[in-house]
PDB file of N, CA and C in Angstrom:
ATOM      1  N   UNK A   1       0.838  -1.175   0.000  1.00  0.00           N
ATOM      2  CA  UNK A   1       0.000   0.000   0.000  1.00  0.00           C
ATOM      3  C   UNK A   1       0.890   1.247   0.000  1.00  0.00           C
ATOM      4  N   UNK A   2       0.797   2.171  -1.181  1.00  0.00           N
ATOM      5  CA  UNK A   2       1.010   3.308  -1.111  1.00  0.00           C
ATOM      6  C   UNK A   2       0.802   4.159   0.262  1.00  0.00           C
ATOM      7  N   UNK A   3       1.774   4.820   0.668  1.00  0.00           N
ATOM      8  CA  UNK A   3       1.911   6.023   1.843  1.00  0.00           C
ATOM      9  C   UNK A   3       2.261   7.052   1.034  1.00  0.00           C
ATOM     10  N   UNK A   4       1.653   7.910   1.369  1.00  0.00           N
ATOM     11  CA  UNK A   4       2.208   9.328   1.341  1.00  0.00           C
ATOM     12  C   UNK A   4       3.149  10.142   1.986  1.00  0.00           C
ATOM     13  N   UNK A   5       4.071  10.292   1.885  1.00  0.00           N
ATOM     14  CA  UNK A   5       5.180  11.264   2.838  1.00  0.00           C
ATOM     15  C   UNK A   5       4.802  12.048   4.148  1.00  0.00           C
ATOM     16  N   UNK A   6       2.997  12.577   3.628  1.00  0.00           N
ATOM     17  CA  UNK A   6       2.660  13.592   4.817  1.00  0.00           C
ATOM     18  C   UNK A   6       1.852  12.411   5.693  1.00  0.00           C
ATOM     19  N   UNK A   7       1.441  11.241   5.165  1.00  0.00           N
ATOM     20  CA  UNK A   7       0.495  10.545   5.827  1.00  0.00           C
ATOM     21  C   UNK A   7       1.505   9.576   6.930  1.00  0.00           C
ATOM     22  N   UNK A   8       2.923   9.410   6.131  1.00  0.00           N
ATOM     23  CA  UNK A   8       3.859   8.171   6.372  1.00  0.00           C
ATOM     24  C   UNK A   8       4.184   9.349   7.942  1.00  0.00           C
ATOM     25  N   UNK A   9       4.573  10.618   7.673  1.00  0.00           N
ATOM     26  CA  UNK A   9       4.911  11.384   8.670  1.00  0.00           C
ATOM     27  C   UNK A   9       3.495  11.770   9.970  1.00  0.00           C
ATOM     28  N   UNK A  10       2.507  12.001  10.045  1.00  0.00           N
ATOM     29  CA  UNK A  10       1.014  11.859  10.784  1.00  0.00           C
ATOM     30  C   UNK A  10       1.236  10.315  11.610  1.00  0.00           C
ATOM     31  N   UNK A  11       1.862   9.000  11.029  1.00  0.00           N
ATOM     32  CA  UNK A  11       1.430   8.270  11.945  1.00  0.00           C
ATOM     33  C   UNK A  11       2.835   7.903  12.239  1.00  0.00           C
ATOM     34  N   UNK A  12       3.594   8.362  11.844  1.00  0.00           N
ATOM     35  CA  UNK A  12       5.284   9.007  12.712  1.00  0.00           C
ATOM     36  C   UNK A  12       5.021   9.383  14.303  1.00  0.00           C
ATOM     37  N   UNK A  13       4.091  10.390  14.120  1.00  0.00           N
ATOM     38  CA  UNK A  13       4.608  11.461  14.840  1.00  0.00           C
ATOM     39  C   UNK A  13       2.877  11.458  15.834  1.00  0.00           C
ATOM     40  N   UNK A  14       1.585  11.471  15.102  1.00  0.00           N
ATOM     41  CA  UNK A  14       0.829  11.152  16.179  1.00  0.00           C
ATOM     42  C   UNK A  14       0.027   9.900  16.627  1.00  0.00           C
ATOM     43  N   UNK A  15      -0.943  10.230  17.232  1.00  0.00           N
ATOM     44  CA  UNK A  15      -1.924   9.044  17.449  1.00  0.00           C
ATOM     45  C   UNK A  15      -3.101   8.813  17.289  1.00  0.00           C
ATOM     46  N   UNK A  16      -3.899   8.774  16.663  1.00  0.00           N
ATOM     47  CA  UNK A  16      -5.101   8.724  16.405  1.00  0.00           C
ATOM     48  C   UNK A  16      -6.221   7.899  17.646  1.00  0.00           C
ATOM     49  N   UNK A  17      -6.830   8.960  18.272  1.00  0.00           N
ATOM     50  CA  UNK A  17      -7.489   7.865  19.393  1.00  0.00           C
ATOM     51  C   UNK A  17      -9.195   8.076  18.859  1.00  0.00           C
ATOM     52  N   UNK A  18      -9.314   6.806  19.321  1.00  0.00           N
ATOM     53  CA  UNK A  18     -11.169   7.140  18.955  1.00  0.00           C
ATOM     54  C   UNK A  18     -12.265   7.391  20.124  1.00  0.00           C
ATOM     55  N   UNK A  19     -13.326   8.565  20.586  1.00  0.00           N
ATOM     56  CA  UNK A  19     -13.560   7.914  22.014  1.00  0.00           C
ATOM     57  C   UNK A  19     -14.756   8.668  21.023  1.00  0.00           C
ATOM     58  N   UNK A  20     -15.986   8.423  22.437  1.00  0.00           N
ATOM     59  CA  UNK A  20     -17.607   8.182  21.811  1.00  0.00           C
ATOM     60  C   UNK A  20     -18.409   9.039  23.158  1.00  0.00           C
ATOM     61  N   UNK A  21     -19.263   9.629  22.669  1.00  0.00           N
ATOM     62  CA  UNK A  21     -20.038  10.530  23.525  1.00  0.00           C
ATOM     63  C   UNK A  21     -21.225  10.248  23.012  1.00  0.00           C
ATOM     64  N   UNK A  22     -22.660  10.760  23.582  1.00  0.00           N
ATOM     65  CA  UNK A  22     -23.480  10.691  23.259  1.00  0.00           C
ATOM     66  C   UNK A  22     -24.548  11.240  21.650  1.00  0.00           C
ATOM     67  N   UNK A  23     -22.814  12.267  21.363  1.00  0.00           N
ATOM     68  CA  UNK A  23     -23.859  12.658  19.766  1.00  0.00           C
ATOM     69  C   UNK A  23     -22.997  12.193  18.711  1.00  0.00           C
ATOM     70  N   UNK A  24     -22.007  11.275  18.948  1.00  0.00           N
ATOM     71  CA  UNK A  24     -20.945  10.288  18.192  1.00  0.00           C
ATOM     72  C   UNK A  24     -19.689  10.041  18.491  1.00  0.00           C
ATOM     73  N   UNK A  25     -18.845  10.005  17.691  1.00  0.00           N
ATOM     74  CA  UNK A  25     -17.669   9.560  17.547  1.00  0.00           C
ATOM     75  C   UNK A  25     -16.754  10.770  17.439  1.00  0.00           C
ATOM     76  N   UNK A  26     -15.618  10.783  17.778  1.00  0.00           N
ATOM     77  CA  UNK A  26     -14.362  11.733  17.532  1.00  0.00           C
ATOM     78  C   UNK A  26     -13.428  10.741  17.185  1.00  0.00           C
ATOM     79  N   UNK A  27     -12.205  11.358  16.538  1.00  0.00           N
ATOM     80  CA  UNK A  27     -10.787  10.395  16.356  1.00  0.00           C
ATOM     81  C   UNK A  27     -10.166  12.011  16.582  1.00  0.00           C
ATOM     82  N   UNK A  28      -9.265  11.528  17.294  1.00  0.00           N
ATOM     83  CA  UNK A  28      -8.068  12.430  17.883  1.00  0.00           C
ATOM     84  C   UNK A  28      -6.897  12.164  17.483  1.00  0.00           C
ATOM     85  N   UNK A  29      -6.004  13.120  17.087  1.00  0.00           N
ATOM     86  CA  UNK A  29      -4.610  13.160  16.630  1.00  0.00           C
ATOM     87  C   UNK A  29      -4.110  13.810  17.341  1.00  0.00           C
ATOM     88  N   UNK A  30      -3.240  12.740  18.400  1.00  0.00           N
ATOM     89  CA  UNK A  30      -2.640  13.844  19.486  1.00  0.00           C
ATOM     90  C   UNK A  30      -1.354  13.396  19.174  1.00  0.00           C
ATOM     91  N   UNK A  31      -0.552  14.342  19.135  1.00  0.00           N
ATOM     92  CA  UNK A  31       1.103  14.649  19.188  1.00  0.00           C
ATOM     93  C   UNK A  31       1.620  13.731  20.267  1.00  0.00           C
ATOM     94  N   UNK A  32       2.397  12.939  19.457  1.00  0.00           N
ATOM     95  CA  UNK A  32       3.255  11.918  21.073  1.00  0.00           C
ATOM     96  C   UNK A  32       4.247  11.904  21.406  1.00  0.00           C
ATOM     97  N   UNK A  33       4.946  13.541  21.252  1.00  0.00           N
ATOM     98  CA  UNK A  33       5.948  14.129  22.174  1.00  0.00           C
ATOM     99  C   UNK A  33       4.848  15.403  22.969  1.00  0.00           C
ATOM    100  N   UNK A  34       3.351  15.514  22.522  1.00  0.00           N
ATOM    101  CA  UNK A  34       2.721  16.594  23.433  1.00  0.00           C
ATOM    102  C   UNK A  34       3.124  18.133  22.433  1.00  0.00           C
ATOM    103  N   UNK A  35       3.776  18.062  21.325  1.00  0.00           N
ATOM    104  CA  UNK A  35       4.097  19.365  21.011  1.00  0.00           C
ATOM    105  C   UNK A  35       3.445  20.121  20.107  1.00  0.00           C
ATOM    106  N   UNK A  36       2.389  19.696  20.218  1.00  0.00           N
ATOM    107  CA  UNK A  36       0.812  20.662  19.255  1.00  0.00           C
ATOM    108  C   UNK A  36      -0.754  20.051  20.193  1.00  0.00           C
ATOM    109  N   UNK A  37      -1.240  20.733  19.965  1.00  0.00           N
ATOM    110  CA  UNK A  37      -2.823  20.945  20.640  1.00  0.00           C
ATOM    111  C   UNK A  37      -3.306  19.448  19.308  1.00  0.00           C
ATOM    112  N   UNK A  38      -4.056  18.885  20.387  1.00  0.00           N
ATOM    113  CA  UNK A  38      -5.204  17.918  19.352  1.00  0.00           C
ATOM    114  C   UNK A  38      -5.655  18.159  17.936  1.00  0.00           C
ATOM    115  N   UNK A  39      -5.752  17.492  17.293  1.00  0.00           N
ATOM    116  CA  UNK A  39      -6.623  17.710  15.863  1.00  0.00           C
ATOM    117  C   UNK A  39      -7.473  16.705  16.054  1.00  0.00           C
ATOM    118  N   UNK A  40      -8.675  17.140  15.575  1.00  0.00           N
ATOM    119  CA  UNK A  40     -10.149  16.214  15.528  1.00  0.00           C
ATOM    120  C   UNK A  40     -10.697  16.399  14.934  1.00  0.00           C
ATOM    121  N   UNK A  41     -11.623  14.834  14.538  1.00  0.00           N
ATOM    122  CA  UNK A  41     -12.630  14.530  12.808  1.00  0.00           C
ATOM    123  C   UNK A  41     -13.843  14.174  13.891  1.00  0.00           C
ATOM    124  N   UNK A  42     -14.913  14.760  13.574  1.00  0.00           N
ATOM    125  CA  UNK A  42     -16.227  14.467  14.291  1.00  0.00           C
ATOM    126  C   UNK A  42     -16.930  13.817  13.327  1.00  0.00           C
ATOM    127  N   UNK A  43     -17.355  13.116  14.088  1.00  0.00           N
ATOM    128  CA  UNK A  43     -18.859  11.891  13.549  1.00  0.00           C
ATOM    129  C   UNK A  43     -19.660  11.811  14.139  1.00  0.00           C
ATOM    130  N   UNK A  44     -20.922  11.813  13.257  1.00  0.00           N
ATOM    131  CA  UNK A  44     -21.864  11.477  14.217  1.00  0.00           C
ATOM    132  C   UNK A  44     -22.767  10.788  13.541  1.00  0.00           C
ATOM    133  N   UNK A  45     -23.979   9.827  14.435  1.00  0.00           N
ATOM    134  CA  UNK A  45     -24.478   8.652  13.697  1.00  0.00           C
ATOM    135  C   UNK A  45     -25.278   8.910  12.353  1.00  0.00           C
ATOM    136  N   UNK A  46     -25.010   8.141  11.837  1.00  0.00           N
ATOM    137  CA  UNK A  46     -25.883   8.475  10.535  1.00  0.00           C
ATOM    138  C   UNK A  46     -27.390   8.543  11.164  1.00  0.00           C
ATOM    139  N   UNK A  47     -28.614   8.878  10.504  1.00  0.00           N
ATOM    140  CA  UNK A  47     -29.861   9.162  10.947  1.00  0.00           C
ATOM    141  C   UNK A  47     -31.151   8.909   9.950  1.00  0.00           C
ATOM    142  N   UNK A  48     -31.987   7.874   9.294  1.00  0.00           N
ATOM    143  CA  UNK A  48     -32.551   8.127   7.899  1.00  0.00           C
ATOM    144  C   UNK A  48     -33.019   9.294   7.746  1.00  0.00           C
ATOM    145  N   UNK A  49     -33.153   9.967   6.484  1.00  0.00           N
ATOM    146  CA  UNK A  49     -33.217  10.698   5.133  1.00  0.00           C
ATOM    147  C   UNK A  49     -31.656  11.436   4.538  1.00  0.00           C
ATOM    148  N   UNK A  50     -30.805  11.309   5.820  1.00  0.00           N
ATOM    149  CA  UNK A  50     -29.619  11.772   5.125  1.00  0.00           C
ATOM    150  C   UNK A  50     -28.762  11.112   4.133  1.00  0.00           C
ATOM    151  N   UNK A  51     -29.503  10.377   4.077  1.00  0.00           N
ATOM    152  CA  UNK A  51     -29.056   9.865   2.722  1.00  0.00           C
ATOM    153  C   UNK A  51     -29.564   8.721   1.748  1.00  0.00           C
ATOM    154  N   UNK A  52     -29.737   8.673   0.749  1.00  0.00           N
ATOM    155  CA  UNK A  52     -30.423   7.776  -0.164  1.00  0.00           C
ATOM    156  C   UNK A  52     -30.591   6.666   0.182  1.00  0.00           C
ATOM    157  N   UNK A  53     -28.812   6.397   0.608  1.00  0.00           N
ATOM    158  CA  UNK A  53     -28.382   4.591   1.072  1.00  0.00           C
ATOM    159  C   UNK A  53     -29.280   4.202   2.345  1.00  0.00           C
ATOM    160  N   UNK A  54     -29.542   2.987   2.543  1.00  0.00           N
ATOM    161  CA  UNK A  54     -30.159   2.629   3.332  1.00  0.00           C
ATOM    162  C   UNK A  54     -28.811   1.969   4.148  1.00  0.00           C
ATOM    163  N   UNK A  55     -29.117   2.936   5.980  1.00  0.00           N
ATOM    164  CA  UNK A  55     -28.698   2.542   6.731  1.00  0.00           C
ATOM    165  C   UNK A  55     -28.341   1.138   7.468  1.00  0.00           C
ATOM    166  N   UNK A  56     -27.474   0.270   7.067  1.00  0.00           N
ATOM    167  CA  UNK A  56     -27.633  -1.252   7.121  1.00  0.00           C
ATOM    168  C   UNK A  56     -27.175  -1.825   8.467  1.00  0.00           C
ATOM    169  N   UNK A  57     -26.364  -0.652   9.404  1.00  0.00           N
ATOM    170  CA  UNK A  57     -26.343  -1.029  11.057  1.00  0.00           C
ATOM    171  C   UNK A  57     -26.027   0.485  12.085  1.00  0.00           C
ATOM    172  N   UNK A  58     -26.234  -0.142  12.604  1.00  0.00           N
ATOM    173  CA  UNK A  58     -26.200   1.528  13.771  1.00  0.00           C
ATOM    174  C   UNK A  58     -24.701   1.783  13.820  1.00  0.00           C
ATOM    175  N   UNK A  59     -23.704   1.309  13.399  1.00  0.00           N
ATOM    176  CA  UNK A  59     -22.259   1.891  13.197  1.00  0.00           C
ATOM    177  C   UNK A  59     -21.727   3.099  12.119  1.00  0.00           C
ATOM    178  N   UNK A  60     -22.886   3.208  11.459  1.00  0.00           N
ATOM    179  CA  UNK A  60     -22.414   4.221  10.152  1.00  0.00           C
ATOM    180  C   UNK A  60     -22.694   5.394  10.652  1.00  0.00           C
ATOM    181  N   UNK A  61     -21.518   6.197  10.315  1.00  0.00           N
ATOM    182  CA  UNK A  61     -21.415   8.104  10.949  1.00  0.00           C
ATOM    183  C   UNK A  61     -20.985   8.368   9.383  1.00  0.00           C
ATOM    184  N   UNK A  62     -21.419   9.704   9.837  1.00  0.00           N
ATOM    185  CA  UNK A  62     -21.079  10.612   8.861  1.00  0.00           C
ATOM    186  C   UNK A  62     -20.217  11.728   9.387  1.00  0.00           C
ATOM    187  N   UNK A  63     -19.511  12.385   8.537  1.00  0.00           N
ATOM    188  CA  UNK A  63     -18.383  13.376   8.933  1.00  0.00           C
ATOM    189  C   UNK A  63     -19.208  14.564   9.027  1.00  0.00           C
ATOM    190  N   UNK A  64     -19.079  15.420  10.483  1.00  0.00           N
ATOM    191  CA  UNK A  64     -19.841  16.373  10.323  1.00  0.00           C
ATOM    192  C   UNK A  64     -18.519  17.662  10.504  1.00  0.00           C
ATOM    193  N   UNK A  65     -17.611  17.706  10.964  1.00  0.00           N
ATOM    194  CA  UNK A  65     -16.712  18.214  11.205  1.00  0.00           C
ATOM    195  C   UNK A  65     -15.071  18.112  11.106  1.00  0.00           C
ATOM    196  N   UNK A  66     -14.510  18.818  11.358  1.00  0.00           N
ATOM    197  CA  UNK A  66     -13.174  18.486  11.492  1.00  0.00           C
ATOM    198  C   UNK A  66     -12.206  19.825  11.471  1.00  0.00           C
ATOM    199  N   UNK A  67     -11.725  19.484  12.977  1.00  0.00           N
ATOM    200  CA  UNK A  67     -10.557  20.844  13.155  1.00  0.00           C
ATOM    201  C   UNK A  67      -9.474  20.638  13.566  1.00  0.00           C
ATOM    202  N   UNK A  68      -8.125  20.673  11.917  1.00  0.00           N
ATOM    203  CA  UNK A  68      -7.109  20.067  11.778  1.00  0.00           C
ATOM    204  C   UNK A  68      -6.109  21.429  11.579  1.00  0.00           C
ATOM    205  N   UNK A  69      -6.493  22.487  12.442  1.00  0.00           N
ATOM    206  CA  UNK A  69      -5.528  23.697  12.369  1.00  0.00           C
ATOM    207  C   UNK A  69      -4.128  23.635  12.751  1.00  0.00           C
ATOM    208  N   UNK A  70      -4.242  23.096  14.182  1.00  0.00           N
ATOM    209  CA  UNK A  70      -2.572  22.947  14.784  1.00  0.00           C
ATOM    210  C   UNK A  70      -2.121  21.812  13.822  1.00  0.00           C
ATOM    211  N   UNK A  71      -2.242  21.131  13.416  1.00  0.00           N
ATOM    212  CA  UNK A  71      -1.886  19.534  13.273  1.00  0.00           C
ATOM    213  C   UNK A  71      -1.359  20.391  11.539  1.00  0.00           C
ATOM    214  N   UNK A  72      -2.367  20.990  10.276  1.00  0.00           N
ATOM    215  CA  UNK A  72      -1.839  21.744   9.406  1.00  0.00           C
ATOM    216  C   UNK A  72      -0.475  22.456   9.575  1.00  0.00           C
ATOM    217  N   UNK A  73      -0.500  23.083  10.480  1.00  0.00           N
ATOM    218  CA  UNK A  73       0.508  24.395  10.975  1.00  0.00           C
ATOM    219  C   UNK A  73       1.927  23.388  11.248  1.00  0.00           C
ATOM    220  N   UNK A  74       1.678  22.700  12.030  1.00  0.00           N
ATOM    221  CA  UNK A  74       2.702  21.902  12.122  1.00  0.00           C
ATOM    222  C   UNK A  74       2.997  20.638  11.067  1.00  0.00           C
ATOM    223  N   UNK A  75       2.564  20.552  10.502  1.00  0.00           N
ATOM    224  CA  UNK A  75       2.912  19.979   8.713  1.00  0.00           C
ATOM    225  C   UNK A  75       3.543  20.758   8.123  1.00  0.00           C
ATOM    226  N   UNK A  76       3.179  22.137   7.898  1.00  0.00           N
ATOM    227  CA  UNK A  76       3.031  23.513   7.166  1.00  0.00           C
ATOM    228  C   UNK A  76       5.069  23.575   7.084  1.00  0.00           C
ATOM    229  N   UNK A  77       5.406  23.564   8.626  1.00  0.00           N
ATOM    230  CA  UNK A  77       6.795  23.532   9.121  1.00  0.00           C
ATOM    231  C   UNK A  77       7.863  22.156   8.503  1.00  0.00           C
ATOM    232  N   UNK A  78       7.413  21.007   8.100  1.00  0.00           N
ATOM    233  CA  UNK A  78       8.095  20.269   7.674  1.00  0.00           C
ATOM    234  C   UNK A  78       7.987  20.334   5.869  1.00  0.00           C
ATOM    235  N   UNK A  79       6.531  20.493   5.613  1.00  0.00           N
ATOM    236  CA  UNK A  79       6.600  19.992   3.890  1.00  0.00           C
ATOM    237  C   UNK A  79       6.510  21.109   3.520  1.00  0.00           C
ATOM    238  N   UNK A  80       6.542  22.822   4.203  1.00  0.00           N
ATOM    239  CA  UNK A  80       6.103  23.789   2.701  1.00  0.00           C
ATOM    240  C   UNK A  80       5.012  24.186   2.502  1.00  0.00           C
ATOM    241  N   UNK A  81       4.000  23.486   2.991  1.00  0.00           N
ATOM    242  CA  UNK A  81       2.721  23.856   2.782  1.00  0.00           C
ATOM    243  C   UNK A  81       2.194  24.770   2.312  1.00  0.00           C
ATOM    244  N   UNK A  82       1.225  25.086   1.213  1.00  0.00           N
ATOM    245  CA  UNK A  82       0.665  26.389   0.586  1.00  0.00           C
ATOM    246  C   UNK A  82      -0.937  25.958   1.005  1.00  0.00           C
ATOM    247  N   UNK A  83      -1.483  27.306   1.236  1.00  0.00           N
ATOM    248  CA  UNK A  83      -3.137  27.048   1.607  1.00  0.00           C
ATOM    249  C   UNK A  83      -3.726  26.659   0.545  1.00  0.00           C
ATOM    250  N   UNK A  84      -2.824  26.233  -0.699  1.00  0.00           N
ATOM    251  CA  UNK A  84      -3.873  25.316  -1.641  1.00  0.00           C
ATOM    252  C   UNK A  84      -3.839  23.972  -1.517  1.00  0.00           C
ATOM    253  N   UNK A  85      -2.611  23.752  -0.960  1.00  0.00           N
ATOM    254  CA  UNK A  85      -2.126  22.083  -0.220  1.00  0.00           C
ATOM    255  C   UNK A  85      -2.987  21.723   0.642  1.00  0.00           C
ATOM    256  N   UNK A  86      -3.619  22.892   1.538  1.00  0.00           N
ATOM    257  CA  UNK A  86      -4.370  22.779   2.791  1.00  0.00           C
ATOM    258  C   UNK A  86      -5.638  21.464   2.338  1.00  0.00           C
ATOM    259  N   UNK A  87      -6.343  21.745   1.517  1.00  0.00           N
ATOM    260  CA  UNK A  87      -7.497  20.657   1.155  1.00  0.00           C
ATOM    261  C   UNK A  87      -7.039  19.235   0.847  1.00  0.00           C
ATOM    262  N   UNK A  88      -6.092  18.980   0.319  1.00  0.00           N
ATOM    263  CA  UNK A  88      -5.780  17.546  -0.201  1.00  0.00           C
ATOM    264  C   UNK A  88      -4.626  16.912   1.543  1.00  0.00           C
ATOM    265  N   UNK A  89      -4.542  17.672   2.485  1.00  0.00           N
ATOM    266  CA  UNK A  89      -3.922  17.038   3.273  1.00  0.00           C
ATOM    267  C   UNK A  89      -4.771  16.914   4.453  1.00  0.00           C
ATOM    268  N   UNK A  90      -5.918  17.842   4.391  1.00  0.00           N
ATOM    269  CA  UNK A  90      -7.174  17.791   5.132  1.00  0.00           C
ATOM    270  C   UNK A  90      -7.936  16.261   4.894  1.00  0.00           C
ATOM    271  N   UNK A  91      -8.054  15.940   3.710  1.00  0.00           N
ATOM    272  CA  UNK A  91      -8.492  14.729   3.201  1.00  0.00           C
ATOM    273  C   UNK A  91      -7.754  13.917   3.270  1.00  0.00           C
ATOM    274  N   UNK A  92      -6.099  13.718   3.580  1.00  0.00           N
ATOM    275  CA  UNK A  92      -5.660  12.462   4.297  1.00  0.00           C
ATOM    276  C   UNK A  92      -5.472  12.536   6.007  1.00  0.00           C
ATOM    277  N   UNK A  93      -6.034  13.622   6.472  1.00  0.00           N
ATOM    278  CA  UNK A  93      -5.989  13.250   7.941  1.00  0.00           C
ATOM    279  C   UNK A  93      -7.633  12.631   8.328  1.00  0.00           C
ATOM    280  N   UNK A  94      -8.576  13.209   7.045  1.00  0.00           N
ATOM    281  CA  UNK A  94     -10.001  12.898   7.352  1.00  0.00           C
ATOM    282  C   UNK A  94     -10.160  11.298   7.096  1.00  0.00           C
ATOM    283  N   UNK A  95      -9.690  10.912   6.104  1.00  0.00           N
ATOM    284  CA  UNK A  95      -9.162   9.317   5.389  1.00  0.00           C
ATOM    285  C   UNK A  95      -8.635   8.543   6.383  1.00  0.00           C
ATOM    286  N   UNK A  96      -7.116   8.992   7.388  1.00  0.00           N
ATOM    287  CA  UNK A  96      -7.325   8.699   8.543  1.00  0.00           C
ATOM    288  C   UNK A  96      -7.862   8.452   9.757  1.00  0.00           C
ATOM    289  N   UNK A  97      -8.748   9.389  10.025  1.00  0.00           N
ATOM    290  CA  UNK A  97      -9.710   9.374  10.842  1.00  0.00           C
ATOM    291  C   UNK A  97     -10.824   8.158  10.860  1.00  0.00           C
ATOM    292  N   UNK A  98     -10.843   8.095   9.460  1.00  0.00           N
ATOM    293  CA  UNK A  98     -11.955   6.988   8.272  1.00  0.00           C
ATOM    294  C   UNK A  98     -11.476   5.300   9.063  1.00  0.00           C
ATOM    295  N   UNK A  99     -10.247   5.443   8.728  1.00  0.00           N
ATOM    296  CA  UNK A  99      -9.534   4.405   8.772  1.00  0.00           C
ATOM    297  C   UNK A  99      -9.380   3.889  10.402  1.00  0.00           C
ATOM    298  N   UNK A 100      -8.919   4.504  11.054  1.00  0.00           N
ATOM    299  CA  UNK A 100      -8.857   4.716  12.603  1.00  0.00           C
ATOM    300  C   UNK A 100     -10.290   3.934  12.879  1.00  0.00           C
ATOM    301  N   UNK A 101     -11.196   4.787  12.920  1.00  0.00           N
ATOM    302  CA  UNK A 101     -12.680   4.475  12.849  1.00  0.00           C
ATOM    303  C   UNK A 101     -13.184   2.883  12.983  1.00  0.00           C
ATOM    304  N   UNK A 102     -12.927   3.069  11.733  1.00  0.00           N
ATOM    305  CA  UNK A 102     -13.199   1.091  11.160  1.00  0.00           C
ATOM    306  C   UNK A 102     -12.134   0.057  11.753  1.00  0.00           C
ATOM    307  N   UNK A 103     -10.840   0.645  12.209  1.00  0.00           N
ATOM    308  CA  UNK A 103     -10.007   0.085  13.192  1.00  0.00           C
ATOM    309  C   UNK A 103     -10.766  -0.991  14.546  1.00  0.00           C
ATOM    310  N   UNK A 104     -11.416   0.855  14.846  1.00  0.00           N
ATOM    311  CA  UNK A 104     -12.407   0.921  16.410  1.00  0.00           C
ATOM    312  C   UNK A 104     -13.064  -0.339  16.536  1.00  0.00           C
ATOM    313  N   UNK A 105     -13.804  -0.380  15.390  1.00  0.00           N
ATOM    314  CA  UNK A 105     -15.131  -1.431  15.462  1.00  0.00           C
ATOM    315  C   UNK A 105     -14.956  -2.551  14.496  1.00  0.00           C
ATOM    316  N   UNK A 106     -13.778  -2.377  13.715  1.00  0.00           N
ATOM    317  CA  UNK A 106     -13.665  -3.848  13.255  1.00  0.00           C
ATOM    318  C   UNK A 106     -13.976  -4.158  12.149  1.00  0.00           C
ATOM    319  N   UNK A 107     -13.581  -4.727  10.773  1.00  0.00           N
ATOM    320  CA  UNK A 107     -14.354  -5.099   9.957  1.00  0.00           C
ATOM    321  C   UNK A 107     -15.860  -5.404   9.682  1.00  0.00           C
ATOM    322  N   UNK A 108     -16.522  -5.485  10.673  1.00  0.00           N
ATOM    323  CA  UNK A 108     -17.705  -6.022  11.233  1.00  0.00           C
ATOM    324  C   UNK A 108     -18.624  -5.464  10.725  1.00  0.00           C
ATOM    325  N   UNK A 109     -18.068  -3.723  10.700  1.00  0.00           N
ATOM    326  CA  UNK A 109     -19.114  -2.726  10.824  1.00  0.00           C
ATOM    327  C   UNK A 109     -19.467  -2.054   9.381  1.00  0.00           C
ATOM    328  N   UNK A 110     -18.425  -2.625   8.698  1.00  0.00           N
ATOM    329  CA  UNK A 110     -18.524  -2.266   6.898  1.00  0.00           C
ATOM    330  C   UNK A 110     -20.045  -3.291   6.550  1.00  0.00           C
TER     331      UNK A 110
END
């Protein structure tokens, strides 16, 4: 499997944790020397009409959020980063998050 340099460096350097509250899911990217503030992808349960597909178990979330500012900024410092880079590296920490996720609960839940 293909890695990406910025993705190969994200699971370098943090951790992706998953924890669950009552209006869904979070995955956390916390720094594991502590040297940037959290980044977090919010989920929350899917619900019918939001979407065409028919809901096939109570594990499916949808992305309602995601605030990957420090976690950018400190990328920004290793690769160069231009705020047009900003979207396509947003989408491999969200992909992560994805991934993390289905970690949580297992093949099971696809």
């Amino acid at each position: 499997m293909y890695m990406s340099p910025i993705e190969k460096f994200i699971r370098e350097n943090y951790t992706p944790t998953i924890s669950e509250n009552k209006l869904g899911m979070s995955c956390l990217f916390k720094h594991k020397e502590g040297l940037t503030e959290d980044s977090v992808v919010f989920f929350e349960f899917a619900k019918k009409g939001w979407t065409k597909k028919p809901i096939i178990n109570k594990r499916q979330y949808v992305i309602v959020d995601a605030d990957t500012r420090d976690l950018l900024e400190f990328l920004s410092n290793y690769f160069n980063l231009t705020e047009e880079s900003y979207n396509d590296v947003r989408k491999i920490i969200v992909d992560m998050g994805i991934s993390a996720l289905d970690d949580f609960y297992g093949e099971s839940s696809k």
